[in-house]
N, C-alpha and C. Protein backbone atom coordinates (compact mmCIF):
# COMPACT_ATOMS: atom_id res chain seq x y z
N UNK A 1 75.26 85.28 104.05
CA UNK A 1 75.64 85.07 105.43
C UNK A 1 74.36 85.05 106.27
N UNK A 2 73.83 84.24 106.98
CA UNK A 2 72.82 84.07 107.96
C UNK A 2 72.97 84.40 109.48
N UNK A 3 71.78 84.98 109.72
CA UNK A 3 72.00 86.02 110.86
C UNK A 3 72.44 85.68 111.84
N UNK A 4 72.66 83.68 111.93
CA UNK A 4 73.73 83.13 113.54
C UNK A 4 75.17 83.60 113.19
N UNK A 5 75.70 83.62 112.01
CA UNK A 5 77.20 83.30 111.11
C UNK A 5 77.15 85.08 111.43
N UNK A 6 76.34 85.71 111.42
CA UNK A 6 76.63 87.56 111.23
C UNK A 6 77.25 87.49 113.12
N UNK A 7 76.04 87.42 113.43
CA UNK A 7 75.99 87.20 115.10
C UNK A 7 77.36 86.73 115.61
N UNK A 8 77.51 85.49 115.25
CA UNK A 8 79.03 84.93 115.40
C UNK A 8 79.84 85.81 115.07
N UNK A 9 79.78 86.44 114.11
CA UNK A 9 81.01 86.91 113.29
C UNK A 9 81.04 88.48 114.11
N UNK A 10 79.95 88.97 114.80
CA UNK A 10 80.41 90.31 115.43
C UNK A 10 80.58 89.82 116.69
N UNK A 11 80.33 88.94 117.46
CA UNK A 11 80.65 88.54 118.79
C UNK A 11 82.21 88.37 118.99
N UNK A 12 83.20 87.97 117.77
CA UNK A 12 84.83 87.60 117.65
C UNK A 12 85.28 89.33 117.44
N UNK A 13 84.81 90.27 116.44
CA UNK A 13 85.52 91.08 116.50
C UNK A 13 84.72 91.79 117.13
N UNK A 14 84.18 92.35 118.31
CA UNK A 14 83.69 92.47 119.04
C UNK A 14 85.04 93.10 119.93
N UNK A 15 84.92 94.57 120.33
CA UNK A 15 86.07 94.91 121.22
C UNK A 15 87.55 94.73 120.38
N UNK A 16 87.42 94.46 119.48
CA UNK A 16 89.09 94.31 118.61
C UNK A 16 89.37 95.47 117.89
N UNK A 17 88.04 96.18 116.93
CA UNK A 17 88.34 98.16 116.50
C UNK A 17 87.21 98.75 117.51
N UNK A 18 88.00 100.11 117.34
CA UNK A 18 87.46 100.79 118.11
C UNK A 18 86.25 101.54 117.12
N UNK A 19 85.20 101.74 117.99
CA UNK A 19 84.34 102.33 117.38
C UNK A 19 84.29 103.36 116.50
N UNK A 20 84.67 104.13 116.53
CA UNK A 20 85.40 105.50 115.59
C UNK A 20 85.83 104.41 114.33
N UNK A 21 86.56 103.49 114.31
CA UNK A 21 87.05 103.52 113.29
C UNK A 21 85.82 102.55 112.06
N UNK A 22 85.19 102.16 112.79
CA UNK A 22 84.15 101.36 112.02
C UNK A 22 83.22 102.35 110.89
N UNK A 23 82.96 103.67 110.92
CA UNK A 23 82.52 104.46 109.93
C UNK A 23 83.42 105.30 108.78
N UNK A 24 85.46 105.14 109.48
CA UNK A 24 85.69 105.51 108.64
C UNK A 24 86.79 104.96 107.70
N UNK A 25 86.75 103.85 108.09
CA UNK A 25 87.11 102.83 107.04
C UNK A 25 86.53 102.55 105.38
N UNK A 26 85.11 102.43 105.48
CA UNK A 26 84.36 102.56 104.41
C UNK A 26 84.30 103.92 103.44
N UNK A 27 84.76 104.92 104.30
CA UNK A 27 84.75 106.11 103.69
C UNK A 27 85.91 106.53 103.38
N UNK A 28 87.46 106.11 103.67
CA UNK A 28 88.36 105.92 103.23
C UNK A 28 88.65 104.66 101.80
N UNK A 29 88.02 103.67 101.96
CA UNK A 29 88.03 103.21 100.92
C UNK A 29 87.18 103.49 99.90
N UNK A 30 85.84 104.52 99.89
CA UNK A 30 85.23 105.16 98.67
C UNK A 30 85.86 106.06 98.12
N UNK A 31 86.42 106.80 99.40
CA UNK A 31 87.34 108.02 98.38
C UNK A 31 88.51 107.29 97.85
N UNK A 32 89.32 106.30 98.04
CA UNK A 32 90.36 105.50 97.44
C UNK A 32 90.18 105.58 95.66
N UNK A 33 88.79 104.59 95.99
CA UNK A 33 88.42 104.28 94.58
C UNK A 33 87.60 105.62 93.80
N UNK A 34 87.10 106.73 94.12
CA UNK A 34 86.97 107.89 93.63
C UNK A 34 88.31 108.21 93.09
N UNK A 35 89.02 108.57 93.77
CA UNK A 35 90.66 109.34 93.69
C UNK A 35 90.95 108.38 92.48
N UNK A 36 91.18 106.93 91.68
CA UNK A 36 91.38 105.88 91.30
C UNK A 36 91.02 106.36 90.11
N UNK A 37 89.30 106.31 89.93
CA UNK A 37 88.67 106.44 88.72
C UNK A 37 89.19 107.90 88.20
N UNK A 38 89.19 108.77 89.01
CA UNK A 38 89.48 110.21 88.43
C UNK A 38 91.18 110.44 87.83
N UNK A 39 91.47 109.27 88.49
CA UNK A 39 93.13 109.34 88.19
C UNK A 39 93.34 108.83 86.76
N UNK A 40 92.12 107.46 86.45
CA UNK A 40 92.39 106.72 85.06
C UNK A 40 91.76 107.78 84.49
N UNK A 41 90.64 108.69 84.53
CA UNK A 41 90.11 108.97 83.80
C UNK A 41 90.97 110.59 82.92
N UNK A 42 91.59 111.27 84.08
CA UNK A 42 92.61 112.18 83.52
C UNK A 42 93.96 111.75 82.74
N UNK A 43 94.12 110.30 82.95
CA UNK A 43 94.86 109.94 82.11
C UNK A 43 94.60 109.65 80.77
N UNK A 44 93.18 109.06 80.45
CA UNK A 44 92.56 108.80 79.34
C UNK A 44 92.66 110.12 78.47
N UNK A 45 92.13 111.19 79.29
CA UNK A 45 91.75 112.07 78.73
C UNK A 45 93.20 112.94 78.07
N UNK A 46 94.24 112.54 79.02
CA UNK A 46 95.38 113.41 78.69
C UNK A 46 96.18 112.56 77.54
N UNK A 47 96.04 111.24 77.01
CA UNK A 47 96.42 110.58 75.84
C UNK A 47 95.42 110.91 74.38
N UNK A 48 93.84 110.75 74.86
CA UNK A 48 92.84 111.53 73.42
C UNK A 48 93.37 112.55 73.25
N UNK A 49 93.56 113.84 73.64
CA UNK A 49 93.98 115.09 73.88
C UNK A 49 95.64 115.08 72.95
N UNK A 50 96.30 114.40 73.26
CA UNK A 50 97.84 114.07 72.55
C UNK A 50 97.23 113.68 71.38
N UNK A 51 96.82 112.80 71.29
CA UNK A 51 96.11 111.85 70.12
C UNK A 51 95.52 112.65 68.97
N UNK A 52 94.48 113.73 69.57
CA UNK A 52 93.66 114.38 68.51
C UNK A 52 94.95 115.74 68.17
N UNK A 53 95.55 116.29 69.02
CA UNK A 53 96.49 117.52 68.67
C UNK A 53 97.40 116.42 67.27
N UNK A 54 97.91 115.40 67.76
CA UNK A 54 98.87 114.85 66.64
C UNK A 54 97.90 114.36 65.08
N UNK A 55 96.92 114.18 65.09
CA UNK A 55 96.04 114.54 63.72
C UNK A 55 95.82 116.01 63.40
N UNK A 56 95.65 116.57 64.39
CA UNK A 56 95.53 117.90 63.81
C UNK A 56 96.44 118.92 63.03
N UNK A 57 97.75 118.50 63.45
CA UNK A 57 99.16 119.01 63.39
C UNK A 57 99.56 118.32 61.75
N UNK A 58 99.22 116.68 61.72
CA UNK A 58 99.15 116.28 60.58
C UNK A 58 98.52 116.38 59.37
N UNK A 59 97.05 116.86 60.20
CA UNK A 59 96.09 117.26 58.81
C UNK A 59 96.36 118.66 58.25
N UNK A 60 96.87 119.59 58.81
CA UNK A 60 97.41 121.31 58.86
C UNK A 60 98.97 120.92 58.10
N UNK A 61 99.47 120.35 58.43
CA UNK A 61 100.49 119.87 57.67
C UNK A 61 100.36 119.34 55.73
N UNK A 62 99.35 118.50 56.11
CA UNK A 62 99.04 118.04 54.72
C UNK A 62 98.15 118.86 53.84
N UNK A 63 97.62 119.88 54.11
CA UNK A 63 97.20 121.16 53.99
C UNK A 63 98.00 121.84 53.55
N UNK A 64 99.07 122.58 54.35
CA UNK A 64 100.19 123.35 53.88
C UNK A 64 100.84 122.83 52.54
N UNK A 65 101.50 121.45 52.47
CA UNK A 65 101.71 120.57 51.41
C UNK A 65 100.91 120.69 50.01
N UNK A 66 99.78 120.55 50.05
CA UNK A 66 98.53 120.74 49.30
C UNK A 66 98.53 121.71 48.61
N UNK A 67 98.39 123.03 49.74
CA UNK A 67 98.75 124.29 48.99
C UNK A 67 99.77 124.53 48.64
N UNK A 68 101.15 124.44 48.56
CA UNK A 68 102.36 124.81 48.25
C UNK A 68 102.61 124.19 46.96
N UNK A 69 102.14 122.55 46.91
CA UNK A 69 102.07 122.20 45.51
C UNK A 69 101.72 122.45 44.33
């Protein structure tokens, strides 16, 4: 974007938000996508977590088997 097209482009919204809200827009949408990543990432973590207990349960299993035989 070139600095007449910037110029232009704040002269239209110009008086349309109010000042206040111009710093916290950006900071509402970082924490969005924070909140986002931490959300996929406790989910990831809460399926490995299922994932490794259900090998473990299986390998203790096939163990027990092992020995009983």
């Amino acid at each position: 974007m070139s600095s007449t097209s910037l110029a232009c482009f704040i002269r239209q919204i110009n008086g349309k938000f109010p000042l206040r809200v111009v710093p916290i827009v950006p900071f509402l949408i970082q924490n969005f996508g924070v909140g986002l990543v931490g959300y996929l990432s406790y989910k990831n973590a809460q399926h490995e977590v299922e994932e490794l207990a259900n090998k473990l349960m299986e390998e203790a299993g096939d163990r027990l088997l092992a020995f009983i035989s």
